[in-house]
Protein backbone atom coordinates (compact mmCIF):
# COMPACT_ATOMS: atom_id res chain seq x y z
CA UNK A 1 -89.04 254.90 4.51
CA UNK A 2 -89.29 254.75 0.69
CA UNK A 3 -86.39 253.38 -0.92
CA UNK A 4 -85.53 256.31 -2.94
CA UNK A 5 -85.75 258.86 -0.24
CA UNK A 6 -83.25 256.81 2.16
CA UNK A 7 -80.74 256.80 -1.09
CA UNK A 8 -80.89 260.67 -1.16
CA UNK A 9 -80.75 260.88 2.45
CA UNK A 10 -78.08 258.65 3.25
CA UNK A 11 -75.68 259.09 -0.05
CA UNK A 12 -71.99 260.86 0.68
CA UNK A 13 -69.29 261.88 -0.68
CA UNK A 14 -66.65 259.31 -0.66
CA UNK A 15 -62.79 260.21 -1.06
CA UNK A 16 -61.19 257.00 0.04
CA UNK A 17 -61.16 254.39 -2.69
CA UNK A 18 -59.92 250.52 -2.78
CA UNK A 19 -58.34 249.58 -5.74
CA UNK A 20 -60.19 246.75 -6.86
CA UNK A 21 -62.24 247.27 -10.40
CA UNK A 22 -65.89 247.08 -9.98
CA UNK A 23 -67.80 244.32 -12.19
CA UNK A 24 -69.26 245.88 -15.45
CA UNK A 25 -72.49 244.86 -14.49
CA UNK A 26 -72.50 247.41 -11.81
CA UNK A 27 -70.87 250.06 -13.84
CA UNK A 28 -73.60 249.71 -16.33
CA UNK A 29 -76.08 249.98 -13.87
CA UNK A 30 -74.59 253.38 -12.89
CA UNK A 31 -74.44 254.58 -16.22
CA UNK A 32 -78.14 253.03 -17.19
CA UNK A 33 -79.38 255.34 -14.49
CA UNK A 34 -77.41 258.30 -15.70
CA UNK A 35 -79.23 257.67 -19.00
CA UNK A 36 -82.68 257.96 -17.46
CA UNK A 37 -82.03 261.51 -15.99
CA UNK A 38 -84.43 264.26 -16.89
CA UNK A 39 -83.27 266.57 -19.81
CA UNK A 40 -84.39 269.87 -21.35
CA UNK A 41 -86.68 269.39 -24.22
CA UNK A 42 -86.26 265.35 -23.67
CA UNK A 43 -83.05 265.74 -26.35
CA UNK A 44 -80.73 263.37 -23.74
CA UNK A 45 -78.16 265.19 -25.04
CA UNK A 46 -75.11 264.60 -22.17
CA UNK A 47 -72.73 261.89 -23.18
CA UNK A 48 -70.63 259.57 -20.57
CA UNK A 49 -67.13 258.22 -21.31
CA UNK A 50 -66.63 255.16 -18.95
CA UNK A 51 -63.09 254.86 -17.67
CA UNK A 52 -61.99 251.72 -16.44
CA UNK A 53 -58.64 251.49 -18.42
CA UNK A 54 -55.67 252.38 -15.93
CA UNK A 55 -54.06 254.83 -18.36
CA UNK A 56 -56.39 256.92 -19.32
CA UNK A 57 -57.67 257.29 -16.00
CA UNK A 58 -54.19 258.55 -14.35
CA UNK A 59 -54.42 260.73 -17.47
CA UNK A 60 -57.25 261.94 -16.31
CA UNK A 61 -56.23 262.33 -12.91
CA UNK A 62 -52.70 264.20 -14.07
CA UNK A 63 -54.46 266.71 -15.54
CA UNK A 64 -57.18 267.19 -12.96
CA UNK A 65 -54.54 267.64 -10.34
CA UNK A 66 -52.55 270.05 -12.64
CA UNK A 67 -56.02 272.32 -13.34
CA UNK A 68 -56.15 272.00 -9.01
CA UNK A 69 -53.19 273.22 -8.41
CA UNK A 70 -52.36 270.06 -6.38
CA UNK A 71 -48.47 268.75 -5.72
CA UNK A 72 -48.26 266.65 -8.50
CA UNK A 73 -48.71 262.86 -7.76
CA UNK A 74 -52.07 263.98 -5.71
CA UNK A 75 -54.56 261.75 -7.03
CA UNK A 76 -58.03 263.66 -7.36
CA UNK A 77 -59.95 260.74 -7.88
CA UNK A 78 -58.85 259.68 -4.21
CA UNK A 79 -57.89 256.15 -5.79
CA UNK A 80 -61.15 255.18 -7.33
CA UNK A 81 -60.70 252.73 -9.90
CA UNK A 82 -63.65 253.87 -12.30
CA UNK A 83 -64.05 257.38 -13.61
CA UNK A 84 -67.27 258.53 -15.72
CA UNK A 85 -67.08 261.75 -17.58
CA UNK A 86 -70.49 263.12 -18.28
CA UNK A 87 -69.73 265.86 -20.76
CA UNK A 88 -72.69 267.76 -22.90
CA UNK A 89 -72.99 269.75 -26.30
CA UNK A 90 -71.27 272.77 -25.83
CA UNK A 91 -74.07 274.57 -28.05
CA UNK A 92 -77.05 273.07 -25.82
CA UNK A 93 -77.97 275.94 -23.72
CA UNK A 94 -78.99 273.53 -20.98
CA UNK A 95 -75.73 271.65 -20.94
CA UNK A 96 -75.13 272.19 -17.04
CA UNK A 97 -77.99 271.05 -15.89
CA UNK A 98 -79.03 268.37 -17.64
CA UNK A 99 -75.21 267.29 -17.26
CA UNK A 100 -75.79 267.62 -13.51
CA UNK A 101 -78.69 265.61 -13.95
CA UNK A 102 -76.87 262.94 -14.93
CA UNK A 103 -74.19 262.74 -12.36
CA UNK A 104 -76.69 262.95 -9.48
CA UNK A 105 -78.70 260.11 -10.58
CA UNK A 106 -75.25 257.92 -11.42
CA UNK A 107 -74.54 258.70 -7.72
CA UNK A 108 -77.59 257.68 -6.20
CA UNK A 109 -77.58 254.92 -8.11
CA UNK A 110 -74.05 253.76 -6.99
CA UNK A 111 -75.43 254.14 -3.49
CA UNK A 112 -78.30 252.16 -3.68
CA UNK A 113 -76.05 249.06 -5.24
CA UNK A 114 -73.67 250.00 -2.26
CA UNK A 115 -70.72 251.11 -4.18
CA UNK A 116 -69.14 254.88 -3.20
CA UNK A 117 -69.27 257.89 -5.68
CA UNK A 118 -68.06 261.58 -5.73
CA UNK A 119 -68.84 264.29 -8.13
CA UNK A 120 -65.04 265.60 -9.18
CA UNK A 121 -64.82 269.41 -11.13
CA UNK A 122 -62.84 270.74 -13.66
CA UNK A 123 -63.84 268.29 -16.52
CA UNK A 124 -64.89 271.51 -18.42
CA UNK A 125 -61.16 272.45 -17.92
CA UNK A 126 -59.63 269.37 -19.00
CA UNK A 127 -61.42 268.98 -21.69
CA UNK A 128 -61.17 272.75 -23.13
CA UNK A 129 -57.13 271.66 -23.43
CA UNK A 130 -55.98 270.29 -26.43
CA UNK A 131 -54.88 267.14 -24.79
CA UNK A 132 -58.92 267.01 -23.90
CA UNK A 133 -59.92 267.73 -26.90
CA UNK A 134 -57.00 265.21 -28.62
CA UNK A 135 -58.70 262.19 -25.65
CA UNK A 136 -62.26 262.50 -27.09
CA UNK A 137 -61.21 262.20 -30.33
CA UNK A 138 -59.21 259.52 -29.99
CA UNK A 139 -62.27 258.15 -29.10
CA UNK A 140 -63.87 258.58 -31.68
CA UNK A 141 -66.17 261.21 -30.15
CA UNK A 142 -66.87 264.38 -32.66
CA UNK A 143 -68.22 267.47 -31.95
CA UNK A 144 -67.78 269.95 -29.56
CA UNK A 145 -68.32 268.94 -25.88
CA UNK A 146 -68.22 270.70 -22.52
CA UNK A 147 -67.20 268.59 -19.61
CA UNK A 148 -69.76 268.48 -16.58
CA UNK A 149 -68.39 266.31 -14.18
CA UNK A 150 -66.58 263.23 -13.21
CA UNK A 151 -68.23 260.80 -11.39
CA UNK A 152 -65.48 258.42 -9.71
CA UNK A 153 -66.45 254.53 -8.54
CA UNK A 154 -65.18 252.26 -6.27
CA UNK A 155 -65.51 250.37 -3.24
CA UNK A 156 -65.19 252.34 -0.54
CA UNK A 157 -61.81 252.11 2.35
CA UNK A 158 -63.02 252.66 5.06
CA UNK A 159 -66.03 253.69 7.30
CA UNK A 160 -68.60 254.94 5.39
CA UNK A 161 -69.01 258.55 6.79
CA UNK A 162 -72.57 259.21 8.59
CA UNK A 163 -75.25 262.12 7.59
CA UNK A 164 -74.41 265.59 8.90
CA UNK A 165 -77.15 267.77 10.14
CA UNK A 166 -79.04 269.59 7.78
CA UNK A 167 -78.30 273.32 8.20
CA UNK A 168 -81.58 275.43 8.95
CA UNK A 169 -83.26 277.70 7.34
CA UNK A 170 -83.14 277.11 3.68
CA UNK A 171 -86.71 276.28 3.21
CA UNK A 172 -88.95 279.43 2.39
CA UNK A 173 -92.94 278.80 2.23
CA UNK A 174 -95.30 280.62 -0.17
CA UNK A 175 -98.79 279.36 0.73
């Protein structure tokens, strides 16, 4: 089977992370592929913030877990040591899914160079809040953004969980 089609067919979602920080190398790998993604009107216009520095990413994870509703200490990122926000010009009508773009080739991508990924919500939350908005500039990132997603990194603890049927009927033929 092609290469590419055994990625999609075989990537999951993995919530069980060990601690150990992945090599930059791979990282960039992920994010190189992120860059690549198809965009509206070819204007590449989502940004990704790579988190690999500790604070910043239980920042991150605090106020995901406060936007979830979770008991706080609940880590949302399910221990991953690697966090990338892919966020998008909140005036770019296409914002969502060029975003979404982004994340699903970084998580392919992770796949193939056998590291685990998961696509985390409420970036657009967190970053609506001041304390978002204070966090990209801090960075030295102007403008306003909308956050898409987070896509978390890290070796995965465990078993790596197997391919669930695909449910029927969702294909609809026009010929």
């Amino acid at each position: 089977m092609n290469e590419v089609l055994k990625a999609i067919k075989e990537r999951r979602s993995i919530r069980k992370y060990k601690s150990d920080m992945l090599p930059k190398e791979i990282i960039d790998q992920v994010i190189e592929s992120g860059l690549y993604a198809a965009s509206g009107k070819g204007q590449q216009s989502p940004i990704i913030i790579s988190v690999t520095n500790k604070e910043l990413r239980d920042k991150l994870s605090r106020m995901n877990c406060e936007i979830g509703g979770w008991k706080e200490g609940f880590d949302p990122f399910f221990n991953a040591p690697v966090v990338l926000v892919v966020l998008a010009p909140k005036d770019w009508a296409n914002k969502t899914y060029d975003g979404s773009l982004v994340m699903g080739n970084m998580m392919l991508a992770a796949h193939a160079l056998n590291i685990g990924s998961c696509w985390i919500n409420r970036a657009r939350q967190e970053f609506e809040t001041e304390e978002g908005k204070e966090i990209l500039k801090s960075l030295g990132i102007e403008g306003e953004y909308e956050g898409i997603g987070h896509c978390i990194l890290g070796y995965v603890d465990g078993e790596y969980p197997g391919v669930p049927a695909r449910k029927p009927n969702r294909v609809y033929y026009v010929e």
